[in-house]
Protein backbone atom coordinates (compact mmCIF):
# COMPACT_ATOMS: atom_id res chain seq x y z
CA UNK A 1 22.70 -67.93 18.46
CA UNK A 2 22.11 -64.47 17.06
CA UNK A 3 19.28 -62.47 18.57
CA UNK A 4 16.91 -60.18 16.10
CA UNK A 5 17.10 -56.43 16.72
CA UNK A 6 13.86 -54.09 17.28
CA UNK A 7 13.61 -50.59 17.30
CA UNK A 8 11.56 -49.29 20.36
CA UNK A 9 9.95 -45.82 20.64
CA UNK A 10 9.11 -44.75 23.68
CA UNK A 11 7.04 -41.24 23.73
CA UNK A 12 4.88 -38.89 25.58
CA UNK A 13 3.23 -35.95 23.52
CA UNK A 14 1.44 -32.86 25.09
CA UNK A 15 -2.43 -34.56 25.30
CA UNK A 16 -3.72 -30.78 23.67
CA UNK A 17 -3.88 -30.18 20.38
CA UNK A 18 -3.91 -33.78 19.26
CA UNK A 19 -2.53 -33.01 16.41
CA UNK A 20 0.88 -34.29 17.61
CA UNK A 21 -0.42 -37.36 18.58
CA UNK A 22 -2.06 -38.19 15.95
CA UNK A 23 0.87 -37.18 13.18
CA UNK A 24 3.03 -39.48 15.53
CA UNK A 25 0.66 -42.58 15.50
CA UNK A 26 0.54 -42.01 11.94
CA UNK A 27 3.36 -42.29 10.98
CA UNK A 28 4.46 -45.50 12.83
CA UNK A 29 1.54 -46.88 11.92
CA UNK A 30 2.25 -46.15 8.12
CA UNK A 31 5.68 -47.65 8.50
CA UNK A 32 4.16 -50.86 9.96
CA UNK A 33 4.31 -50.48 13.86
CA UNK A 34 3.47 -52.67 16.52
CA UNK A 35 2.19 -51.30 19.89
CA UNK A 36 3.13 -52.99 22.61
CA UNK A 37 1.27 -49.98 24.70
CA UNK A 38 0.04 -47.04 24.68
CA UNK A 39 2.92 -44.71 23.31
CA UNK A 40 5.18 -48.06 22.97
CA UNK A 41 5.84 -49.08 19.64
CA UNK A 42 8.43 -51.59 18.26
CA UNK A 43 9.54 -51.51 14.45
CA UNK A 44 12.41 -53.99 13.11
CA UNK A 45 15.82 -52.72 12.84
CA UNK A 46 16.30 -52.05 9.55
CA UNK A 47 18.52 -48.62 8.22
CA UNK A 48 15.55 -47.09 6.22
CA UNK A 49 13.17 -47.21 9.40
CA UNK A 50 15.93 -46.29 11.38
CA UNK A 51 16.41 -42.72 9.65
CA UNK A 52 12.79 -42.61 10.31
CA UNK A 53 12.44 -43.20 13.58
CA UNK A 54 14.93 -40.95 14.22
CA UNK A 55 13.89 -38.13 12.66
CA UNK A 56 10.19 -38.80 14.21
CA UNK A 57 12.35 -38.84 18.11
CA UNK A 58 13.58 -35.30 17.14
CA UNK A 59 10.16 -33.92 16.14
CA UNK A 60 8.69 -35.17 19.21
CA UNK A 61 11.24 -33.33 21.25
CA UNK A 62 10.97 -30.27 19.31
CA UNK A 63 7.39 -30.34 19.60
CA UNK A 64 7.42 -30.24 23.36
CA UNK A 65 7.08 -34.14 23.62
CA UNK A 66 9.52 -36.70 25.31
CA UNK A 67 10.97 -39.57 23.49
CA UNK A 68 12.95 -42.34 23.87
CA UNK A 69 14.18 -44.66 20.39
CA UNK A 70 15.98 -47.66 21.41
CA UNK A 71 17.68 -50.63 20.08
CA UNK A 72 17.29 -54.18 21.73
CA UNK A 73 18.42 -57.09 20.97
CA UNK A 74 16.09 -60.02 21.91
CA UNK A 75 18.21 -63.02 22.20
CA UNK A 76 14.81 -65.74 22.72
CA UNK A 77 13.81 -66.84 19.71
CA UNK A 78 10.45 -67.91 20.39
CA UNK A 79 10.22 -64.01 21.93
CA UNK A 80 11.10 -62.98 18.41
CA UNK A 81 8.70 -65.34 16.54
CA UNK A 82 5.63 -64.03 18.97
CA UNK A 83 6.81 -60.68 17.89
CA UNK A 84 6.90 -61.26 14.27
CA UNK A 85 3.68 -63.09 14.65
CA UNK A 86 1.88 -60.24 16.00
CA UNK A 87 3.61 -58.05 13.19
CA UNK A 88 2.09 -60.73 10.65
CA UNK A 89 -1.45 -60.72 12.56
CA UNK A 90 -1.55 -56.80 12.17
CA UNK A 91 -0.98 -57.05 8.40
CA UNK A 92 -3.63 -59.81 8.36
CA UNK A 93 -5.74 -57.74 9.59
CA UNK A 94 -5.14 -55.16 6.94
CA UNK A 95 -5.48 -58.10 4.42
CA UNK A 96 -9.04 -58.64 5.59
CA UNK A 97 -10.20 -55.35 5.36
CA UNK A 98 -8.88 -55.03 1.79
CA UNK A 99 -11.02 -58.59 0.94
CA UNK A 100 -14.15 -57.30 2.56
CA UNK A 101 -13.55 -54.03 0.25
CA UNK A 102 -13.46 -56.17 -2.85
CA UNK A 103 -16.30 -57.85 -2.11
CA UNK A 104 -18.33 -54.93 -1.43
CA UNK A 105 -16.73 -53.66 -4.70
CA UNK A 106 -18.32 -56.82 -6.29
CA UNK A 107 -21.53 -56.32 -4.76
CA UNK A 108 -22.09 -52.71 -5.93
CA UNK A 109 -21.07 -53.85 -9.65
CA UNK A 110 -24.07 -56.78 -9.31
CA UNK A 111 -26.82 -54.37 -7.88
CA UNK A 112 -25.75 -51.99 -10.76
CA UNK A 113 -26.29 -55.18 -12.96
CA UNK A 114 -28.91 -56.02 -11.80
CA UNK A 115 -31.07 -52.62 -11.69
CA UNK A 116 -29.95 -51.90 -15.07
CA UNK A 117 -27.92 -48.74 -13.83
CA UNK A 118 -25.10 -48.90 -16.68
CA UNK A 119 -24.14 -45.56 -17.08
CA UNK A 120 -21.05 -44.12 -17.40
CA UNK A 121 -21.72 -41.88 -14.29
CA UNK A 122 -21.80 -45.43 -12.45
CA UNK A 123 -18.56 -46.33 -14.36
CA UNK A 124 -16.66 -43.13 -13.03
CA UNK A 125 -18.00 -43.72 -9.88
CA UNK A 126 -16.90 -47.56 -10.44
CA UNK A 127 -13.67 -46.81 -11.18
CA UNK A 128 -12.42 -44.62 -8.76
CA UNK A 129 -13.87 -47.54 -6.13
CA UNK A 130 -11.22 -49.47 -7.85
CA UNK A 131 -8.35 -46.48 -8.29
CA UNK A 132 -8.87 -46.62 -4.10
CA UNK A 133 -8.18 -50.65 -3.91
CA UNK A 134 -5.36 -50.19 -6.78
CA UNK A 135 -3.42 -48.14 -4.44
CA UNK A 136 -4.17 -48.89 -1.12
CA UNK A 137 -2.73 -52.97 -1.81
CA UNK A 138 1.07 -51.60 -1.96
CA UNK A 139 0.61 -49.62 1.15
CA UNK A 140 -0.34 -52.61 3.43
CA UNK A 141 2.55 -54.39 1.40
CA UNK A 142 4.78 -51.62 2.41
CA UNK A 143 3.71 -52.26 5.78
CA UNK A 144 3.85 -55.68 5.93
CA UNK A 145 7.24 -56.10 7.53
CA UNK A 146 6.98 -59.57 7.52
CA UNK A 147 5.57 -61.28 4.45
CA UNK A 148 2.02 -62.20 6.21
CA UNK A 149 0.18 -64.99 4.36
CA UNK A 150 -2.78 -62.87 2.96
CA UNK A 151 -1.01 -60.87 0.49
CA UNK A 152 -1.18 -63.51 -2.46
CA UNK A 153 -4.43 -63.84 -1.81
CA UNK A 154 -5.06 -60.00 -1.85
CA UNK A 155 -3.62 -59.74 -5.12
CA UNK A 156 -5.99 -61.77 -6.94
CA UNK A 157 -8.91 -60.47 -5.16
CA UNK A 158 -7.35 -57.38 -6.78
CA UNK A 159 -6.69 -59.09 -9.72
CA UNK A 160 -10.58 -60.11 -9.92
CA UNK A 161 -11.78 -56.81 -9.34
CA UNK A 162 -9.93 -55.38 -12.06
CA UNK A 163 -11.37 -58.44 -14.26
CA UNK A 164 -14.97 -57.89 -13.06
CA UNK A 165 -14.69 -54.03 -13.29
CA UNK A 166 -13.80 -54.66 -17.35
CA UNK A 167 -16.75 -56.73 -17.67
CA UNK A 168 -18.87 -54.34 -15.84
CA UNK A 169 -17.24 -51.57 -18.37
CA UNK A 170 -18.29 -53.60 -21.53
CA UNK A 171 -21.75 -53.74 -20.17
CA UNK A 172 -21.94 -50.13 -20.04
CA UNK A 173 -20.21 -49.48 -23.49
CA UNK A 174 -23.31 -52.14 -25.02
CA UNK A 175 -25.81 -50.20 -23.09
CA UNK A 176 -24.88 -47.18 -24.49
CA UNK A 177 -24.64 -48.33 -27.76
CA UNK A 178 -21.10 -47.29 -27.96
């Protein structure tokens, strides 16, 4: 039986100016990391996220900070399968979040139905709502190290936005006579 390999970063950063802190928790967050603990985080061994956490160790260290980046091997595969679980449940989560957008995205293009506000200052305004969800989709994909579930069903409710958003835009064109 081969075991799956983790990448654990183990840090301490100077508590004033937070700064550090929050560039470091940033960043692993960003690449799709799982804290185990406070200043314990645990990324997949994989070469591009290697080269990543290793650069992030060194600027840690330069910055006055202590860190450790480690590679284990955990041999139990149900201790790997909770892992990648909670991996999956964090990008779930992310998932969500981008649903609930879309249907508060949906909910501002009714009321503007509904109080007759078509104007193209409400379809700038619109759009850029939907710029926002068009690129904030591939950045919990890029974090998703572990194909969660909720994607596919992100994409549509991307996919419907987009279709309710061109709707909304003919409305506006008609009201304006355009």
């Amino acid at each position: 039986m081969s075991g799956q390999s983790w990448n654990l970063l183990i840090y301490r950063v100077p508590s004033q100016p937070s700064t550090q802190r929050v560039y470091v928790w940033r960043k692993l967050k960003g690449w799709g990391g799982l804290y185990l603990q406070q200043s314990v985080c645990v990324l997949p061994q994989r070469q591009n996220l290697q080269v990543q956490l290793e650069t992030l160790t060194m600027e840690i260290i330069d910055g006055g900070g202590e860190a450790d980046l480690l590679t284990v091997t955990i041999e139990e595969e149900k201790q790997n399968s909770r892992l990648i679980e909670r991996f999956q449940q964090q990008a779930e989560a992310e998932y969500e979040e981008f649903l609930g957008r879309c249907q508060d995205f949906h909910k501002e293009l009714e009321h503007e139905r509904q109080e007759q506000n078509l104007t193209f200052a409400e379809l700038d305004e619109n759009e850029t709502e939907l710029i926002k969800l068009r690129s904030w989709l591939p950045k919990i994909r890029e974090r998703d190290l572990f194909d969660a579930a909720g994607y596919a069903t992100a994409v549509e409710a991307l996919k419907l936005c987009e279709e309710d958003f061109q709707r909304f835009s003919q409305q506006v064109y008609e009201a304006q006579d355009l």
